[in-house]
C-alpha atoms as a PDB file:
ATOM      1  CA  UNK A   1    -182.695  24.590 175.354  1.00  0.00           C
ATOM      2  CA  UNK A   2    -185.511  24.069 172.986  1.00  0.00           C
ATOM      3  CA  UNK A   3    -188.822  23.090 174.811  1.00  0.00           C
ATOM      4  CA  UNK A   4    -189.919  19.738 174.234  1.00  0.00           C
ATOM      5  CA  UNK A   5    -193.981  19.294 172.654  1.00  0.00           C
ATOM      6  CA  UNK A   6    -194.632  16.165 174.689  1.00  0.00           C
ATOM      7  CA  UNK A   7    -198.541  14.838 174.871  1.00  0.00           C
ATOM      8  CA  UNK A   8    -200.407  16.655 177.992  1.00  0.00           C
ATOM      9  CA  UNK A   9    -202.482  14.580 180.223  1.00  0.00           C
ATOM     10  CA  UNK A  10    -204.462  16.830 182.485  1.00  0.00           C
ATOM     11  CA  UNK A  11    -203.190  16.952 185.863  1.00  0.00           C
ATOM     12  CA  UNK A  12    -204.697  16.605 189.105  1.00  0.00           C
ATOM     13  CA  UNK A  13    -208.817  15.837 188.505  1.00  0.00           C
ATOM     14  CA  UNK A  14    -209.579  14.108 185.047  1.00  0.00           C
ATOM     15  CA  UNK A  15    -212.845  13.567 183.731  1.00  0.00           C
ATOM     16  CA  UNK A  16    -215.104  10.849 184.822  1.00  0.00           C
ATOM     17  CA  UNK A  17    -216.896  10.403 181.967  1.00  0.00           C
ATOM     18  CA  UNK A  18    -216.013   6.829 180.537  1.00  0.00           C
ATOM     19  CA  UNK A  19    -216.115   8.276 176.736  1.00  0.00           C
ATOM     20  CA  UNK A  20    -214.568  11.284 177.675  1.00  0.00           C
ATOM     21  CA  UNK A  21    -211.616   9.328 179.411  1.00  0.00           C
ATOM     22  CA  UNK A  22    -211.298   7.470 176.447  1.00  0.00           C
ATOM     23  CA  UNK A  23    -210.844  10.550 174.044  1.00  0.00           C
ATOM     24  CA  UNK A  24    -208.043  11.767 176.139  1.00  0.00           C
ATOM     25  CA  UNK A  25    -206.283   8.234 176.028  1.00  0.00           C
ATOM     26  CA  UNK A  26    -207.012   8.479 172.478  1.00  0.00           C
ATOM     27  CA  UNK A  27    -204.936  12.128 172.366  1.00  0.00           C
ATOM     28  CA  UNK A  28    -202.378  10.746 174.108  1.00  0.00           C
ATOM     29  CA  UNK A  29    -201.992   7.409 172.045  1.00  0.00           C
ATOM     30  CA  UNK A  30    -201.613   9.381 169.034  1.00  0.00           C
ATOM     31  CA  UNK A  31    -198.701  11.438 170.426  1.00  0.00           C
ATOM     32  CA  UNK A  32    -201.215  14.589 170.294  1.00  0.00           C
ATOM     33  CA  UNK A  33    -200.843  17.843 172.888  1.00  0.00           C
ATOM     34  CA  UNK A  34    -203.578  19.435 173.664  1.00  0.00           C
ATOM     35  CA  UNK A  35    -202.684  22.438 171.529  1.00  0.00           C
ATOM     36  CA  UNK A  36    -202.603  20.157 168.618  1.00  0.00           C
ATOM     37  CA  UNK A  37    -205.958  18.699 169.103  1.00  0.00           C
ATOM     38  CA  UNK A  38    -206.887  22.561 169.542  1.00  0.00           C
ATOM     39  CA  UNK A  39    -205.542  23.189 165.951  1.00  0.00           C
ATOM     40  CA  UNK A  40    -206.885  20.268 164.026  1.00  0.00           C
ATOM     41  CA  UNK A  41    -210.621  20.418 165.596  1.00  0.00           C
ATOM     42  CA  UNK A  42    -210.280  24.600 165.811  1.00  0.00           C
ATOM     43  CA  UNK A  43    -211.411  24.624 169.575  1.00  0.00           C
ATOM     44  CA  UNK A  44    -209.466  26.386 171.756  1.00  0.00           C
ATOM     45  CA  UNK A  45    -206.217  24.477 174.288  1.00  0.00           C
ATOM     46  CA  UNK A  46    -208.167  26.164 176.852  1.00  0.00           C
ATOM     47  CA  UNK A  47    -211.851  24.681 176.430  1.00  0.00           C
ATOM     48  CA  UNK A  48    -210.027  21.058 175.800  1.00  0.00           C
ATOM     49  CA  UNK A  49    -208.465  21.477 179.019  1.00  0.00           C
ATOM     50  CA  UNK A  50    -211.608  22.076 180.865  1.00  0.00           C
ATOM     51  CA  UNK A  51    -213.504  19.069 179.333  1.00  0.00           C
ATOM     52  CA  UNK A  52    -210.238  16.522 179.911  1.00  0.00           C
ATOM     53  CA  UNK A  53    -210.059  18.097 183.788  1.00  0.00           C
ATOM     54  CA  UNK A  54    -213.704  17.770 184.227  1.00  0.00           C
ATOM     55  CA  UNK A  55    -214.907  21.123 184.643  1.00  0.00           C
ATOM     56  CA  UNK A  56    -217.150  21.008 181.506  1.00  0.00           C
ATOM     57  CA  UNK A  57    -218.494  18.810 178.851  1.00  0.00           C
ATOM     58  CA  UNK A  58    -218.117  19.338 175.418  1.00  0.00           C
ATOM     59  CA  UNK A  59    -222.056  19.359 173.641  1.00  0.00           C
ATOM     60  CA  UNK A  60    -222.468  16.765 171.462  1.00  0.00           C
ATOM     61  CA  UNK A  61    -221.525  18.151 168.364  1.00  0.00           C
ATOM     62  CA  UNK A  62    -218.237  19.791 169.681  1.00  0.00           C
ATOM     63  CA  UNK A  63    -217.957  15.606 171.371  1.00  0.00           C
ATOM     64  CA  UNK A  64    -218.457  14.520 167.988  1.00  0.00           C
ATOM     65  CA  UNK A  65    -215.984  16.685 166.180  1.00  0.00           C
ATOM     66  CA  UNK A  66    -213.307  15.879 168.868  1.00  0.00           C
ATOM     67  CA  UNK A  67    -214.229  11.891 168.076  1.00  0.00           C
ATOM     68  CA  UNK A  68    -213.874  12.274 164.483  1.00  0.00           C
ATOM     69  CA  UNK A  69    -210.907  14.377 164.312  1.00  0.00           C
ATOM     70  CA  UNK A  70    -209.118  11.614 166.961  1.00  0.00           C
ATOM     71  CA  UNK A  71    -210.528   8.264 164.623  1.00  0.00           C
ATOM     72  CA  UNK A  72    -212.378   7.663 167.766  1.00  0.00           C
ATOM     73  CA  UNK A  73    -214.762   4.669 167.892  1.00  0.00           C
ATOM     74  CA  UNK A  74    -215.793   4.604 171.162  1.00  0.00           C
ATOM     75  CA  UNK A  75    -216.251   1.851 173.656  1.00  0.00           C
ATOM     76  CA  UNK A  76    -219.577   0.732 175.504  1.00  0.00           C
ATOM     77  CA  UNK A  77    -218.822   0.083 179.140  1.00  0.00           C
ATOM     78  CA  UNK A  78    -219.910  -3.579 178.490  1.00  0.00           C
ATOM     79  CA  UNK A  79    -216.904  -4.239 175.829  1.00  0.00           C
ATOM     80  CA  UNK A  80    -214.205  -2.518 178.157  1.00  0.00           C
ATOM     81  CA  UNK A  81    -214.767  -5.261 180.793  1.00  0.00           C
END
């Protein structure tokens, strides 16, 4: 049975930060795995992971790079409410 490339959202803890919470909706919306996001922005699966669980944060260029690879225009708190 072939294995089935479905978007990831991380499981258990997810990040807290608002924008980063957004990026991984973002992923997600666009039908993106991790992996793929990996390939496209030349990170590694591994180091996504970590920054949509929480662990890390991405700097602000590697935030950046993830943003523009995604289309992401991100959201002040004030406009999500």
């Amino acid at each position: 049975m072939a294995r089935v490339n479905r978007p990831h959202l991380p499981q258990g803890k997810m990040a807290e930060h608002p924008l980063m919470v957004q990026l991984i909706h973002r992923r997600v919306a666009l039908g993106w795995t991790q992996e793929q996001l990996a390939k496209a922005t030349g990170f590694s699966q591994a180091s996504i992971d970590s920054w949509e669980r929480g662990v890390r944060e991405p700097n602000i260029t590697r935030f950046t790079r993830l943003a523009s690879v995604l289309g992401f225009i991100p959201l002040l708190e004030k406009e999500i409410k």
